[in-house]
Structure formats: structure tokens, C-alpha cells
N, C-alpha and C. Protein backbone atom coordinates (compact mmCIF):
# COMPACT_ATOMS: atom_id res chain seq x y z
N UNK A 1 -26.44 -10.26 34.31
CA UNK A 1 -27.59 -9.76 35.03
C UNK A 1 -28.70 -10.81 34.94
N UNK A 2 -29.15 -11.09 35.87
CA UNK A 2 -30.32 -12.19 35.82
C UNK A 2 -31.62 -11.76 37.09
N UNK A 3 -32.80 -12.10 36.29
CA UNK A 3 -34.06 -12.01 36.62
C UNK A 3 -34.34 -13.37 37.69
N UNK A 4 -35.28 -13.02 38.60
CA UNK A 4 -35.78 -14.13 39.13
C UNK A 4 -37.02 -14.79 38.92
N UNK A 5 -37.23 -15.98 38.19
CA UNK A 5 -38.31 -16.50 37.53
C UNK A 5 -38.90 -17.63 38.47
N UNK A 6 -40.20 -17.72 38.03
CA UNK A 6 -41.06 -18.97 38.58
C UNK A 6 -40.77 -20.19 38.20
N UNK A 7 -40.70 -20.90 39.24
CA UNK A 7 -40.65 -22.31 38.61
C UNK A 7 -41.51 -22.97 39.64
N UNK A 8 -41.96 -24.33 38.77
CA UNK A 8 -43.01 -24.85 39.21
C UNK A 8 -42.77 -26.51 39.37
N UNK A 9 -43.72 -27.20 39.99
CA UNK A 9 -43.34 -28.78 40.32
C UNK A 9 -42.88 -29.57 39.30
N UNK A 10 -43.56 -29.05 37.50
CA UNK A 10 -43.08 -29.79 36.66
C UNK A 10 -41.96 -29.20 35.67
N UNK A 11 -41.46 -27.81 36.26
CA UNK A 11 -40.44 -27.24 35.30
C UNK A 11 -39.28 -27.44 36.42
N UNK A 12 -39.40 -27.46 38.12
CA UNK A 12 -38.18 -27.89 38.97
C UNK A 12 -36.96 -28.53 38.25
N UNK A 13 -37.23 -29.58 38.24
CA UNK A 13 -36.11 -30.83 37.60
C UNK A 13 -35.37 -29.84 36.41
N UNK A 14 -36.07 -29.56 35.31
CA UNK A 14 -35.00 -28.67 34.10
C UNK A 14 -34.56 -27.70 34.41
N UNK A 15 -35.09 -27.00 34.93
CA UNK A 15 -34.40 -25.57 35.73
C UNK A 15 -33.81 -25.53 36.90
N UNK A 16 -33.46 -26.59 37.45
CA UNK A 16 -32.73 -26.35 38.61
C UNK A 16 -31.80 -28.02 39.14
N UNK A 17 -32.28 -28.73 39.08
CA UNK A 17 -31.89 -30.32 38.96
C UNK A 17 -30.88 -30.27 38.05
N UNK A 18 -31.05 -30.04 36.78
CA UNK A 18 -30.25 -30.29 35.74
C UNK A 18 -29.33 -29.28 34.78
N UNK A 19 -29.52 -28.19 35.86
CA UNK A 19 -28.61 -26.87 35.23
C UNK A 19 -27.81 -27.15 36.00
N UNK A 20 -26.53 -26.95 34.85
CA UNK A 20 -25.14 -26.35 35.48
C UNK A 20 -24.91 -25.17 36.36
N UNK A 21 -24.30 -25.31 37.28
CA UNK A 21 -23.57 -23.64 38.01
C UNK A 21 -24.93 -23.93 39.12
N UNK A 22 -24.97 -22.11 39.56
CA UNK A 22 -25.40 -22.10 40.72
C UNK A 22 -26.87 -21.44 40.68
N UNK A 23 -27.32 -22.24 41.41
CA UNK A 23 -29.04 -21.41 41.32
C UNK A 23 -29.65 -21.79 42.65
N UNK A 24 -30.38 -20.57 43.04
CA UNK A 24 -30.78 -20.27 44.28
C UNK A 24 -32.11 -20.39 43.95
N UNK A 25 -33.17 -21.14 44.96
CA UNK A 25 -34.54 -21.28 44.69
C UNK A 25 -35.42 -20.96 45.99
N UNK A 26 -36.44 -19.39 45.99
CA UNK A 26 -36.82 -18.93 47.19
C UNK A 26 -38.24 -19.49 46.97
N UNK A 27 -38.54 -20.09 48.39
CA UNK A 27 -39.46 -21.07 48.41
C UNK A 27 -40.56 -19.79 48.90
N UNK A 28 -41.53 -19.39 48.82
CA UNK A 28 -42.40 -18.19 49.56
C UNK A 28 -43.82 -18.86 49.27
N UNK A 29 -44.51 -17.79 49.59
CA UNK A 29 -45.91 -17.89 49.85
C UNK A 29 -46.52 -16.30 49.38
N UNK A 30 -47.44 -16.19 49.04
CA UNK A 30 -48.01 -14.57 48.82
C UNK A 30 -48.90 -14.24 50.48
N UNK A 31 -49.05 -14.99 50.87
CA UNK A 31 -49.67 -14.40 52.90
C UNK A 31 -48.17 -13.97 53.51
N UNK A 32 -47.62 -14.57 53.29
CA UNK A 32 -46.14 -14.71 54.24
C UNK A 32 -45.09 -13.24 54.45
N UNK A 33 -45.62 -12.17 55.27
CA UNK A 33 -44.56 -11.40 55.47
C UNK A 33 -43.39 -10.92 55.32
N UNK A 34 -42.64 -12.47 56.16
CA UNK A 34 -41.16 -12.31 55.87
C UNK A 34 -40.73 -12.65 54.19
N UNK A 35 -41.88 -12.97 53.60
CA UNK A 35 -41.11 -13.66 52.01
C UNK A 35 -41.28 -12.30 51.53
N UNK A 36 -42.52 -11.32 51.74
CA UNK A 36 -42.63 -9.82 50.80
C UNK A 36 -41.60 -9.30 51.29
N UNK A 37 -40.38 -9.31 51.75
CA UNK A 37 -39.90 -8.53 52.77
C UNK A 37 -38.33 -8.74 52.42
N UNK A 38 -37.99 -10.16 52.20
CA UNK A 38 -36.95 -10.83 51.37
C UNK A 38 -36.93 -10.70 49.58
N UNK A 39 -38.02 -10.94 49.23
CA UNK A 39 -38.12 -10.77 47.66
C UNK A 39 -37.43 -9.48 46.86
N UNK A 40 -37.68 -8.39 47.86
CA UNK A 40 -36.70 -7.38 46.97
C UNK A 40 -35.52 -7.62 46.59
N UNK A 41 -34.97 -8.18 48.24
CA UNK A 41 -33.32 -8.59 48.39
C UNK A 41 -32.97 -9.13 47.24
N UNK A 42 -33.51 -10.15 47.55
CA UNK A 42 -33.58 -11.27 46.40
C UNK A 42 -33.22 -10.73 44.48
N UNK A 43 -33.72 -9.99 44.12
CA UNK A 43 -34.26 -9.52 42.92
C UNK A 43 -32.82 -8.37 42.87
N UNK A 44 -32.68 -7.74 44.10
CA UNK A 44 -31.34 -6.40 43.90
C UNK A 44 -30.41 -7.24 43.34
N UNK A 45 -29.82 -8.55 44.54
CA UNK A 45 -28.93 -9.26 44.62
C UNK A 45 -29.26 -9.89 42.71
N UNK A 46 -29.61 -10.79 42.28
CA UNK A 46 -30.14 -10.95 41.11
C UNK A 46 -29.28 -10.36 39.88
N UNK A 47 -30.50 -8.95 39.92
CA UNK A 47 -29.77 -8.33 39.10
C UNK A 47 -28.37 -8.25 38.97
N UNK A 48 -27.67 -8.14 39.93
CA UNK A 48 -26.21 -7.55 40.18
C UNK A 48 -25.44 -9.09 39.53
N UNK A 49 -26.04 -10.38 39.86
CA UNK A 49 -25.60 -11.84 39.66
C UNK A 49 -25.29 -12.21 38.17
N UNK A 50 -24.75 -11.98 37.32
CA UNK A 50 -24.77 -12.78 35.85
C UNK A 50 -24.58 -14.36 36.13
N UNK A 51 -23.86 -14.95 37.37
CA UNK A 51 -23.23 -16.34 37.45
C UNK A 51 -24.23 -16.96 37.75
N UNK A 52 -25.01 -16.45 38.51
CA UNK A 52 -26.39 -17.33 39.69
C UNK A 52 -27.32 -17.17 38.74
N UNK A 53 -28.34 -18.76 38.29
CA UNK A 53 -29.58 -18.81 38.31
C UNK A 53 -30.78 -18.52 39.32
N UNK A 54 -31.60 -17.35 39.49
CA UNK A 54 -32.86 -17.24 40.18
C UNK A 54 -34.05 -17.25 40.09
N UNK A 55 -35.06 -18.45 40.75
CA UNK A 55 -36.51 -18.77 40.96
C UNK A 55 -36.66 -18.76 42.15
N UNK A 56 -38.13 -18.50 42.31
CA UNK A 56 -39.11 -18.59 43.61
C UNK A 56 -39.67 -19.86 43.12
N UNK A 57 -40.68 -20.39 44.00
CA UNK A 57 -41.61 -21.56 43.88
C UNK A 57 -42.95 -20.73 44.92
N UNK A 58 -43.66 -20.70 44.51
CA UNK A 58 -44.66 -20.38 45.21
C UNK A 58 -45.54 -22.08 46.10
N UNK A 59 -44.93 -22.25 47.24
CA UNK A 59 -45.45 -23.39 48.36
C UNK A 59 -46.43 -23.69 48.24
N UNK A 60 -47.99 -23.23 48.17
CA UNK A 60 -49.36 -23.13 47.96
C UNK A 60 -49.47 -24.09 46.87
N UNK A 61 -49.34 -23.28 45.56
CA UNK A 61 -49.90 -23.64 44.73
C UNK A 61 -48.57 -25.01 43.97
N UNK A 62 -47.17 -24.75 44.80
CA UNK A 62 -46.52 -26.04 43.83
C UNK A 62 -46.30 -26.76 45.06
N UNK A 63 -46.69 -27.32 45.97
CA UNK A 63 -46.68 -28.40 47.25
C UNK A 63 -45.79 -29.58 46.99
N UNK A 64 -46.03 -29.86 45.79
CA UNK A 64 -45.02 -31.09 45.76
C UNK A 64 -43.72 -31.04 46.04
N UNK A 65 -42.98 -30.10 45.56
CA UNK A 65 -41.43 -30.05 45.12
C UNK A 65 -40.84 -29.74 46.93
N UNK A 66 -42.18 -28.52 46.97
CA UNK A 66 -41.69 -28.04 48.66
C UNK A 66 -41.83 -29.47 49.40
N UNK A 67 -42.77 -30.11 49.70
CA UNK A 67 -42.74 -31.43 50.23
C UNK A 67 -41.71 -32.35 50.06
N UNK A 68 -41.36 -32.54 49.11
CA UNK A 68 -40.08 -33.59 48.33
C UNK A 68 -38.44 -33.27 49.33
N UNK A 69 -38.57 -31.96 49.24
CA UNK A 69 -37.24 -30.96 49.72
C UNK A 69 -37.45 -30.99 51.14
N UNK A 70 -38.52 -31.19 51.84
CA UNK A 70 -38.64 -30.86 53.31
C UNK A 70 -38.83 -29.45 53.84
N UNK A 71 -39.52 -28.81 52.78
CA UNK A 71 -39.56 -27.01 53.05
C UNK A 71 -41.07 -27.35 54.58
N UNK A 72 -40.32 -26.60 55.68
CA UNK A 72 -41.75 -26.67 56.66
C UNK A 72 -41.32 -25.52 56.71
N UNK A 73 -40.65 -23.95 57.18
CA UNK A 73 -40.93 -23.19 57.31
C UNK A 73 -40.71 -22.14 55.90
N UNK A 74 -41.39 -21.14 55.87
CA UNK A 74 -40.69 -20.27 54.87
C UNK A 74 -40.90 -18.71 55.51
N UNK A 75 -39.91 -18.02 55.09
CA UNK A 75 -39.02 -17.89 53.27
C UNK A 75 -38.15 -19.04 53.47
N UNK A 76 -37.69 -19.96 52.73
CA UNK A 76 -36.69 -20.65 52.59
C UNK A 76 -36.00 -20.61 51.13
N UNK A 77 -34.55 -20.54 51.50
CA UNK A 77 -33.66 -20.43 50.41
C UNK A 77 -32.79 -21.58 50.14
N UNK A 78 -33.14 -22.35 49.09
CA UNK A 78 -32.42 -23.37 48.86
C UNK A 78 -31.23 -23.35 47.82
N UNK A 79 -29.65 -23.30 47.96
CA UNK A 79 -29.23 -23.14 47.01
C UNK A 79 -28.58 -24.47 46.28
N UNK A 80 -28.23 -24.58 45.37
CA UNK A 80 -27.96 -25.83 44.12
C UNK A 80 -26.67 -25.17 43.36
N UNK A 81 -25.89 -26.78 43.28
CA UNK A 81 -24.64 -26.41 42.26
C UNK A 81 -24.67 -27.74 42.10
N UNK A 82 -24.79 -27.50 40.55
CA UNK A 82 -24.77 -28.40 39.22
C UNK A 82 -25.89 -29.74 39.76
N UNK A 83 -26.95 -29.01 40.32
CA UNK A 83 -28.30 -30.36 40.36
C UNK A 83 -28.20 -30.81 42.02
N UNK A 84 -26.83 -30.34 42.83
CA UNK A 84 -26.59 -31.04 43.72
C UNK A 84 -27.09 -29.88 45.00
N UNK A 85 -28.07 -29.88 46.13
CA UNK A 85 -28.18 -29.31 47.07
C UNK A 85 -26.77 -29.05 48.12
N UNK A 86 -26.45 -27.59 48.35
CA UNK A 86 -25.23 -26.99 48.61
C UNK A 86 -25.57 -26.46 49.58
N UNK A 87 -26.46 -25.72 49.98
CA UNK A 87 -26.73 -24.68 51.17
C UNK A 87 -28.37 -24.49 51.30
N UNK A 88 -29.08 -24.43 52.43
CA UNK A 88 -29.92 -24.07 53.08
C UNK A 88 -30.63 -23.19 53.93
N UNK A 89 -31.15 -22.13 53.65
CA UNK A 89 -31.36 -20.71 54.72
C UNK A 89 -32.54 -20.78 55.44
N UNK A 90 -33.27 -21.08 56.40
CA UNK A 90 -34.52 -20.64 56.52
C UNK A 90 -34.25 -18.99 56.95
N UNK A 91 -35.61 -18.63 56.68
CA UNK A 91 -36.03 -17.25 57.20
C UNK A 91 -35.48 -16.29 56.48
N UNK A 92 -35.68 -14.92 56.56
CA UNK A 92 -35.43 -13.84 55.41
C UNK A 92 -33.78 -13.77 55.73
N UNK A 93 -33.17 -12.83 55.23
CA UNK A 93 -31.44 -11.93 55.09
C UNK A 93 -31.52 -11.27 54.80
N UNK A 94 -30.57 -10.43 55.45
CA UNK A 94 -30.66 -9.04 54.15
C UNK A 94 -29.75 -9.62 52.91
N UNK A 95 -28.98 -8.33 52.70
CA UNK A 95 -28.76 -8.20 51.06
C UNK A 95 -27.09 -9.02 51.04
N UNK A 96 -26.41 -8.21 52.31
CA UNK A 96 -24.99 -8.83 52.49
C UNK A 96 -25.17 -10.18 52.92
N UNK A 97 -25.64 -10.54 53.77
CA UNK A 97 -25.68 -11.63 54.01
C UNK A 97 -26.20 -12.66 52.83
N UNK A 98 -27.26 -12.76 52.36
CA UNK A 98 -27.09 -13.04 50.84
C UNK A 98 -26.57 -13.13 50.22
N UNK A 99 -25.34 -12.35 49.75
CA UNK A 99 -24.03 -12.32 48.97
C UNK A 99 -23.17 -13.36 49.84
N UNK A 100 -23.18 -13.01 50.22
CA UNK A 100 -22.12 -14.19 51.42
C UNK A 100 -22.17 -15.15 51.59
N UNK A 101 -23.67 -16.00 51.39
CA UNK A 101 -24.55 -16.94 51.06
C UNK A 101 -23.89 -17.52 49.45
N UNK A 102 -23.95 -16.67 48.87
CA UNK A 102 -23.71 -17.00 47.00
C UNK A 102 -22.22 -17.09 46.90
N UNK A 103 -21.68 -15.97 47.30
CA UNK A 103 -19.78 -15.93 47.04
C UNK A 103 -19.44 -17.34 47.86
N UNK A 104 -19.64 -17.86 48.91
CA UNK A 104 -19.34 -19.03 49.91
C UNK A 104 -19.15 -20.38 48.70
N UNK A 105 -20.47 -20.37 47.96
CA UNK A 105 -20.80 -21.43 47.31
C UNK A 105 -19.94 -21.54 46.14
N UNK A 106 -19.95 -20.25 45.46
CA UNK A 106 -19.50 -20.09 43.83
C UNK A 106 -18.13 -19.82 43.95
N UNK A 107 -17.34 -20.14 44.96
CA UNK A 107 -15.76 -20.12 45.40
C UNK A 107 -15.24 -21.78 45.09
């Protein structure tokens, strides 16, 4: 079972660069609609995950990392296996589609 935690421009690299396995990183904003709207998903799916690492980055306040990555629209879902960029979502999902997103990768 896993929580979805913050990570930030200078904790990126250890928590997600340099972890093993799979971790999904939702890029949002607190104005942004479609991210309040995805975040539950996000957090159901989560819980249910023991295999998947999960963080948000809040865009605003950590600009760098989103800049570095090429985030221009959000919600964006970036997913990672073992440091290496694997998959890319813009815009919200629901919950299945999400899973489908994670099982694709962790196969």
C-alpha cells in the first residue's frame, strides 16, 4: 500500500531518478481543475499499489524539475522505471485507465 508524497526540485533526483522499480510523478498545480479532479484517482489507485512509488510536484512552486522534463500542460503524469522515463500522460484519467497505464509498464 503506498501513499502519494511531495517531492520537490531538490528531493526529484533521490526519489525518483535513483529509485529502483516504478514510480509515477503527477505534475499539478493547486488553480488547476483537472489536477483536483485526477488527485483522488491518483491516491485510490496508490493505495491499492504496494509495487509503484507515488509523488506529485507542485509546478508553481518547484518550476525547475517541470521545466527540465518539458511539463507545458498539466495534470501531467510522468511515469519512471529504475531512473529511466517510460511513459507520459497529459491531462486527467480515470481510475482504469490509470491501472492500465501502471500494469503496461510493470509487465
Amino acid at each position: 500500500m503506498s501513499e502519494v508524497l511531495e517531492v520537490t526540485d531538490s528531493s526529484f533526483d533521490e526519489n525518483v531518478v535513483q529509485k529502483k522499480g516504478l514510480v509515477l510523478v503527477d505534475f499539478w498545480a493547486p488553480w488547476c481543475a483537472p489536477c483536483r479532479m485526477l488527485s483522488p484517482v491518483i491516491e485510490e489507485v496508490a493505495a491499492n499499489s504496494a509495487d509503484v512509488d507515488f509523488y506529485k510536484l507542485n509546478v508553481d512552486s518547484e518550476q525547475e524539475t517541470a521545466a527540465k522534463l518539458g511539463i507545458r500542460n498539466i495534470p501531467t503524469i510522468l511515469l519512471f522505471k529504475d531512473g529511466n522515463l517510460v511513459a507520459r500522460q497529459v491531462g486527467a484519467l480515470n481510475k482504469n485507465n490509470l491501472k492500465l497505464l501502471l500494469n503496461k509498464q510493470n509487465n
